[in-house]
Protein backbone atom coordinates (compact mmCIF):
# COMPACT_ATOMS: atom_id res chain seq x y z
CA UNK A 1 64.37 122.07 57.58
CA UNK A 2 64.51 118.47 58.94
CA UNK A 3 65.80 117.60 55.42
CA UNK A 4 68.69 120.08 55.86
CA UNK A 5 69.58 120.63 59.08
CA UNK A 6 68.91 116.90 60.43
CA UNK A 7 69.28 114.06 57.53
CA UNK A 8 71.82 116.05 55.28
CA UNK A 9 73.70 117.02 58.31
CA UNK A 10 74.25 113.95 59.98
CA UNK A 11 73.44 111.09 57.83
CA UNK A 12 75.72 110.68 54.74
CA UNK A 13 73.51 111.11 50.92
CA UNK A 14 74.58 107.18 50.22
CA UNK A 15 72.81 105.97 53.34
CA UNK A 16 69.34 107.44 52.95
CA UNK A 17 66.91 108.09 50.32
CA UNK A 18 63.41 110.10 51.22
CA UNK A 19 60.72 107.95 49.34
CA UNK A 20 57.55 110.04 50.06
CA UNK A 21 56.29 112.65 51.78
CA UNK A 22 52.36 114.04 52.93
CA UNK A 23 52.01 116.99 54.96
CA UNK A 24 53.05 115.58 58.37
CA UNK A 25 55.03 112.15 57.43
CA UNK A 26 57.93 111.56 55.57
CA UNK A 27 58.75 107.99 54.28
CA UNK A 28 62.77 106.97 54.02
CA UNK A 29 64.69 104.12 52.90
CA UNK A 30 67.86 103.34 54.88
CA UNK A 31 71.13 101.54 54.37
CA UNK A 32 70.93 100.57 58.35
CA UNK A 33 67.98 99.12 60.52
CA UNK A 34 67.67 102.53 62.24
CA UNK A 35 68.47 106.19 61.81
CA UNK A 36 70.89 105.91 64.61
CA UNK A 37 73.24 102.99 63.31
CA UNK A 38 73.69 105.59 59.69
CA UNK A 39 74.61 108.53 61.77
CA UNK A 40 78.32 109.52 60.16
CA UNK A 41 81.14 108.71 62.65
CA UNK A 42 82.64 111.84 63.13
CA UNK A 43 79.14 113.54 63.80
CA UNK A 44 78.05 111.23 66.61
CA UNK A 45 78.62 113.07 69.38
CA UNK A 46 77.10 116.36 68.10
CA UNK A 47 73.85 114.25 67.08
CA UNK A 48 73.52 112.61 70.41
CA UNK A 49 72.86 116.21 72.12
CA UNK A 50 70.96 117.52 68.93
CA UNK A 51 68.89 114.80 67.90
CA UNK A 52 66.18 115.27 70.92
CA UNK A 53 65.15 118.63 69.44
CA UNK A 54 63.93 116.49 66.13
CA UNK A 55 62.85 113.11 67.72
CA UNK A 56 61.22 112.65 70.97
CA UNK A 57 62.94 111.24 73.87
CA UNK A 58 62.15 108.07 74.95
CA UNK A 59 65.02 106.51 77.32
CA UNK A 60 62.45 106.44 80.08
CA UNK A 61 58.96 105.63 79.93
CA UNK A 62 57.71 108.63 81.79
CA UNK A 63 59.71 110.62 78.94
CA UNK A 64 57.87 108.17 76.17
CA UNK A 65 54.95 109.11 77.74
CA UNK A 66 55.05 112.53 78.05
CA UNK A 67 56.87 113.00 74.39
CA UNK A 68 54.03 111.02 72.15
CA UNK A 69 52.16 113.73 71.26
CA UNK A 70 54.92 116.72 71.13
CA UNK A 71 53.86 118.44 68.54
CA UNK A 72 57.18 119.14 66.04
CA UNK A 73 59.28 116.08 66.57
CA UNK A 74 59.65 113.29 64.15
CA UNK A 75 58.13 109.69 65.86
CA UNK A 76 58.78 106.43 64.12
CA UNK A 77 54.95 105.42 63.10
CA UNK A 78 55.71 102.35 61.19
CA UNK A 79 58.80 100.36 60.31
CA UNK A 80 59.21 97.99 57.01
CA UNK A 81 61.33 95.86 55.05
CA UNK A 82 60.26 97.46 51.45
CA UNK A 83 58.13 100.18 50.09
CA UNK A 84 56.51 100.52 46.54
CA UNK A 85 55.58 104.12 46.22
CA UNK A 86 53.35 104.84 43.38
CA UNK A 87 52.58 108.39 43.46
CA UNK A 88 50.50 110.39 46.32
CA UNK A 89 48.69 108.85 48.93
CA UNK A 90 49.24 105.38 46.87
CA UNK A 91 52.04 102.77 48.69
CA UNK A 92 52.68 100.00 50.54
CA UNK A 93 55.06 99.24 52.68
CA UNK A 94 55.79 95.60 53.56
CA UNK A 95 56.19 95.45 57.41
CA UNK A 96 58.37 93.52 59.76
CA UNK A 97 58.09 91.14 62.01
CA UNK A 98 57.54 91.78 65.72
CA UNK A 99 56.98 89.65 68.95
CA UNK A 100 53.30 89.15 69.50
CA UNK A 101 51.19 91.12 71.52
CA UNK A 102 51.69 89.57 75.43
CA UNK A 103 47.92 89.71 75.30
CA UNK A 104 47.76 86.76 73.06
CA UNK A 105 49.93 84.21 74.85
CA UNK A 106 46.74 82.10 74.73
CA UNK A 107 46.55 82.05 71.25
CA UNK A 108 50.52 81.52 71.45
CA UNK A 109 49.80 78.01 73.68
CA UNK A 110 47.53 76.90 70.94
CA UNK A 111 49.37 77.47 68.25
CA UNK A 112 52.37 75.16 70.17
CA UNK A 113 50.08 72.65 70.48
CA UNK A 114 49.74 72.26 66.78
CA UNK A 115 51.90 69.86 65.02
CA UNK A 116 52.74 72.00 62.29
CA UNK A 117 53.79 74.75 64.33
CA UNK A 118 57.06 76.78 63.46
CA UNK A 119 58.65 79.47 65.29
CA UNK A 120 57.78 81.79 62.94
CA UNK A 121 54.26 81.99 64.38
CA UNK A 122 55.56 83.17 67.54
CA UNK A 123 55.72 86.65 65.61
CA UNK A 124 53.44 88.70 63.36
CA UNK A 125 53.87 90.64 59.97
CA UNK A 126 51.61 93.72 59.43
CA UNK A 127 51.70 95.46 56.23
CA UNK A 128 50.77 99.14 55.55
CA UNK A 129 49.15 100.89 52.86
CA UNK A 130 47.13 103.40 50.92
CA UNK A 131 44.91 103.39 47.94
CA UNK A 132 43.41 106.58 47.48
CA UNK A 133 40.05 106.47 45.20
CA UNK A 134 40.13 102.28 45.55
CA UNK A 135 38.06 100.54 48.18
CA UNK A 136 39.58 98.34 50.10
CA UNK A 137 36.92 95.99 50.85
CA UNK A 138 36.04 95.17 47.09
CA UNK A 139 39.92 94.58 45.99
CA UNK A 140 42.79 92.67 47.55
CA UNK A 141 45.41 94.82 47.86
CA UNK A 142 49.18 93.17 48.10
CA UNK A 143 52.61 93.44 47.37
CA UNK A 144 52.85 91.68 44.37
CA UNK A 145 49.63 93.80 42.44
CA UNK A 146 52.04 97.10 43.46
CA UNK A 147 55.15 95.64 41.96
CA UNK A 148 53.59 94.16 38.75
CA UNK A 149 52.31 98.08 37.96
CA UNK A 150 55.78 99.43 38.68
CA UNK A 151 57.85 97.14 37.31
CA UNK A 152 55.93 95.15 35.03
CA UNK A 153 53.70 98.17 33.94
CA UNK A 154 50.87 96.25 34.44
CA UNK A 155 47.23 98.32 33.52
CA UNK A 156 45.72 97.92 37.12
CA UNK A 157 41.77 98.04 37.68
CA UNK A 158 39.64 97.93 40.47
CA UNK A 159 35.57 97.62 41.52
CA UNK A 160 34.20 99.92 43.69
CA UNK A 161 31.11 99.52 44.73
CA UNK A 162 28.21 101.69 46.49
CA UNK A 163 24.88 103.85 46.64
CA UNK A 164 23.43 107.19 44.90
CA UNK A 165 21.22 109.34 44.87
CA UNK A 166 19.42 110.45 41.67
CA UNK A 167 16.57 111.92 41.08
CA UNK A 168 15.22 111.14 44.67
CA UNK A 169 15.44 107.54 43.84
CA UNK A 170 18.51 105.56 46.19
CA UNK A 171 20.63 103.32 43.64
CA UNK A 172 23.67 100.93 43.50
CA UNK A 173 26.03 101.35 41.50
CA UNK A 174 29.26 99.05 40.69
CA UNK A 175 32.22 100.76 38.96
CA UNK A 176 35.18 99.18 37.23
CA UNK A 177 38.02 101.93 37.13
CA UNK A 178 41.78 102.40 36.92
CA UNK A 179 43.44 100.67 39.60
CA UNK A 180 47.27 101.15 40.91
CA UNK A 181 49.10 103.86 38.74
CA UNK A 182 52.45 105.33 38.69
CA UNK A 183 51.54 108.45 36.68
CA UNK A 184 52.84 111.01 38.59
CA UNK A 185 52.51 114.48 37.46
CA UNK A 186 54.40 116.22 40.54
CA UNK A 187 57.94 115.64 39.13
CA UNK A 188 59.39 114.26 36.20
CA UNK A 189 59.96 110.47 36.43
CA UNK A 190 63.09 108.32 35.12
CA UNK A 191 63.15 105.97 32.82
CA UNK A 192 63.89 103.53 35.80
CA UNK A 193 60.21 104.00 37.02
CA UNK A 194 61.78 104.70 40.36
CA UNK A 195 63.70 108.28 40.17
CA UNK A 196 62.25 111.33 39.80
CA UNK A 197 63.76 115.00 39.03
CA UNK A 198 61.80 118.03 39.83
CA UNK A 199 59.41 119.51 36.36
CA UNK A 200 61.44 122.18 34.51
CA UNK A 201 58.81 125.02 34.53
């Protein structure tokens, strides 16, 4: 429904592409910084009166308040310059970056006082991502590890590492596995490694 009678409604085909999806967030690329600078011209108007019933309204902060947890409207949960989706519950989204936390304006003097400091410090870049089945402490996960399986089909593996029971006898156990992977048995993927067209059964 949000698909059809919000994105395909109001946002032209060329200017949005849904990358993923779970059961209660959707992931999209878009040809603008925001949903609201790809809205089509002539559909403006109608979206401004509409687009409350899909996204929560936040013009006030009372109303930001108030709409964070309405249950059925679409918030904005995490915002990025790139995504490598693999397959289900494996991405990673490179993040932004934002103005620091007012909380750390100490941290902010500091950093002035150094005599390497750049302006870039003044913000911070948090990434995002999921490895389903890989532990995050044991591995580094990055950017670059996602892109070399994707586009350099690169045979990822991982460690993961823990304890077991068996036998009544508590054991550790270390476990080298497959890592990243694109296979994706949902849909049919493209040669490109990046489009997919639904399985023809």
């Amino acid at each position: 429904q949000f698909y059809y009678d919000c994105l395909d409604k109001y946002v032209d085909r060329s200017d949005f592409q849904y990358v993923e999806m779970d059961t209660d967030s959707a992931y999209l690329a878009l040809s603008g910084t925001k949903l609201d600078d790809v809205i089509k011209p002539h559909m403006k108007e109608e979206y401004e009166r509409d687009k409350y019933n899909w996204f929560p309204n936040e013009t006030t902060k009372e109303l930001k308040a108030y709409n964070k947890r309405t249950p059925g409207l679409f918030k904005v949960e995490f915002e990025g310059n790139a995504i490598y989706a693999l397959c289900s519950k494996l991405y990673f989204v490179e993040g932004v970056f934002k103005p620091l936390d007012p909380k750390k304006e100490e941290e902010k003097a500091k950093k002035k006082a150094d005599p390497n400091y750049l302006e870039d410090d003044e913000e911070e870049k948090k990434d995002k991502y999921s490895c389903k089945g890989i532990q995050k402490r044991q591995n580094e996960i990055n950017k670059d590890r996602f892109h070399n399986v994707l586009f350099n089909d690169v045979k990822d593996k991982c460690v993961n590492k823990g304890f077991r029971v068996i036998n009544n006898e508590m054991i550790t156990y270390i476990q080298q596995k497959k890592g990243l992977s694109y296979y994706y048995d949902k849909r049919v993927v493209l040669p490109d490694g990046v489009s997919t067209v639904p399985l023809d059964i």
